[in-house]
Protein backbone atom coordinates (compact mmCIF):
# COMPACT_ATOMS: atom_id res chain seq x y z
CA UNK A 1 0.00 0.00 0.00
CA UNK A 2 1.41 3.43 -0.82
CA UNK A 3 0.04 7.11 -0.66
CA UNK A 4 -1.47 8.28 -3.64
CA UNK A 5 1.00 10.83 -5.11
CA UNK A 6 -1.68 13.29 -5.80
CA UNK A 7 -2.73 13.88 -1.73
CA UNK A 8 1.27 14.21 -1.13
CA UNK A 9 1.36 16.93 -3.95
CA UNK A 10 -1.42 19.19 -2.29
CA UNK A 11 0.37 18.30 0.59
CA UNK A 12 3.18 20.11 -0.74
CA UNK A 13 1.32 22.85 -2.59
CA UNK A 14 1.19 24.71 0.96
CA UNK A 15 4.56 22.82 2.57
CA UNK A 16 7.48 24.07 0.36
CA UNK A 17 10.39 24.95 1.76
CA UNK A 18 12.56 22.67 4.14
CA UNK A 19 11.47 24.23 7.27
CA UNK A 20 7.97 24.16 6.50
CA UNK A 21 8.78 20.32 5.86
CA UNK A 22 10.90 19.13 8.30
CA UNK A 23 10.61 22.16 11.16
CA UNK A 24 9.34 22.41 14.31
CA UNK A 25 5.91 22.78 12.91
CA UNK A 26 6.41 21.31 9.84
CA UNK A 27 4.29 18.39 7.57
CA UNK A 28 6.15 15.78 8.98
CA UNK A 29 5.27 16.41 12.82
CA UNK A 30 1.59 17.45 11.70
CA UNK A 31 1.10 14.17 9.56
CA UNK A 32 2.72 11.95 12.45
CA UNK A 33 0.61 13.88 14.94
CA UNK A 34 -2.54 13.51 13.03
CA UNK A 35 -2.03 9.63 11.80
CA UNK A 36 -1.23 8.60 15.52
CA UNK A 37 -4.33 10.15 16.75
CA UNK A 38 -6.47 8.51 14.05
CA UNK A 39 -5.02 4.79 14.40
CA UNK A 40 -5.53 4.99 18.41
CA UNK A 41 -9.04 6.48 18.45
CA UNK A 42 -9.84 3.65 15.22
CA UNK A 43 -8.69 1.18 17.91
CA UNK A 44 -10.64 2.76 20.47
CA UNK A 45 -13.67 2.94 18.08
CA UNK A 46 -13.12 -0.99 17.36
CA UNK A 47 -12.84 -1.84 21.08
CA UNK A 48 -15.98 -0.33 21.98
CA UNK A 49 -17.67 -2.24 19.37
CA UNK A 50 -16.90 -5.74 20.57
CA UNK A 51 -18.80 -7.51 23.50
CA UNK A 52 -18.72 -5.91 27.09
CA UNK A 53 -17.97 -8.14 29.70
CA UNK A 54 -16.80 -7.55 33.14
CA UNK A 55 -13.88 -8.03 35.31
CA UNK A 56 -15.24 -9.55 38.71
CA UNK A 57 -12.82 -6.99 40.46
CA UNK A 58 -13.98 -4.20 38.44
CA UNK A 59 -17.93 -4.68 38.77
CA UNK A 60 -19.78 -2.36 41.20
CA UNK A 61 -20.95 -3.46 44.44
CA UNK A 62 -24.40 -4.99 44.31
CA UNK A 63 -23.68 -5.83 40.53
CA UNK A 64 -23.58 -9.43 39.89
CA UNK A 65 -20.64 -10.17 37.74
CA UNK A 66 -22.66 -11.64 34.71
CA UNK A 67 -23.53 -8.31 34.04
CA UNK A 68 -22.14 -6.79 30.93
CA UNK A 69 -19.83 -2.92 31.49
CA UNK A 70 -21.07 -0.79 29.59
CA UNK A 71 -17.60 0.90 27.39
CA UNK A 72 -17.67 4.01 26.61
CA UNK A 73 -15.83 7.48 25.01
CA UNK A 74 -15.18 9.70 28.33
CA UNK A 75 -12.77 12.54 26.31
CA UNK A 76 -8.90 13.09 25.86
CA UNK A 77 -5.74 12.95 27.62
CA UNK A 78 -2.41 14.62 26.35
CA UNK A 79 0.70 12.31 26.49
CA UNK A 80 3.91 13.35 25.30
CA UNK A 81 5.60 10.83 22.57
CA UNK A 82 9.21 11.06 21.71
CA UNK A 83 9.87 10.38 18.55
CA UNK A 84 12.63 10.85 15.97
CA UNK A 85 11.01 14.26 15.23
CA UNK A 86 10.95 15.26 18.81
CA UNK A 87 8.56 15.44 21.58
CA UNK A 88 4.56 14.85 19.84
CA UNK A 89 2.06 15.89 22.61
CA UNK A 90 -0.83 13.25 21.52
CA UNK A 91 -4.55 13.49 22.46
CA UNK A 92 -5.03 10.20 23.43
CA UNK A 93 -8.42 9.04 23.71
């Protein structure tokens, strides 16, 4: 599987000089930022979609431990990645 050469050319259409690729702020950071945030909240997305089922230390007290947990989105937390590009501050969901 490759990336279709047209999306990396409008890529480039704004992203032209070498600090604009490979800066601070530049495409590479942005497009590791932003394809490391999809893939975990896709995982997320695919975890909440399978069957609930309960830990028997995790269940609430008067629950009976056949009872399925209910999984679901509760927001965002920032963690900090290091990465050959430097520090990525992730949302993490």
């Amino acid at each position: 599987m490759s990336i279709d050469k047209r999306v990396i050319d409008d890529l480039l259409r704004e992203f032209r000089t070498p600090e604009q690729i490979l800066g601070k702020d530049g495409l590479i950071r942005q497009l590791t930022k932003a394809v490391l945030e999809r893939a975990l909240d896709a995982e997320l997305s695919h975890h909440l979609r399978e069957e609930p089922t309960v830990c028997p230390a995790q269940a609430p007290q008067g629950v009976p431990e056949s009872a399925p947990r209910r999984n679901v989105r509760n927001g965002h937390s920032l963690k900090t990645l290091k990465s050959e590009h430097g520090q990525l501050t992730l949302e993490i969901p």
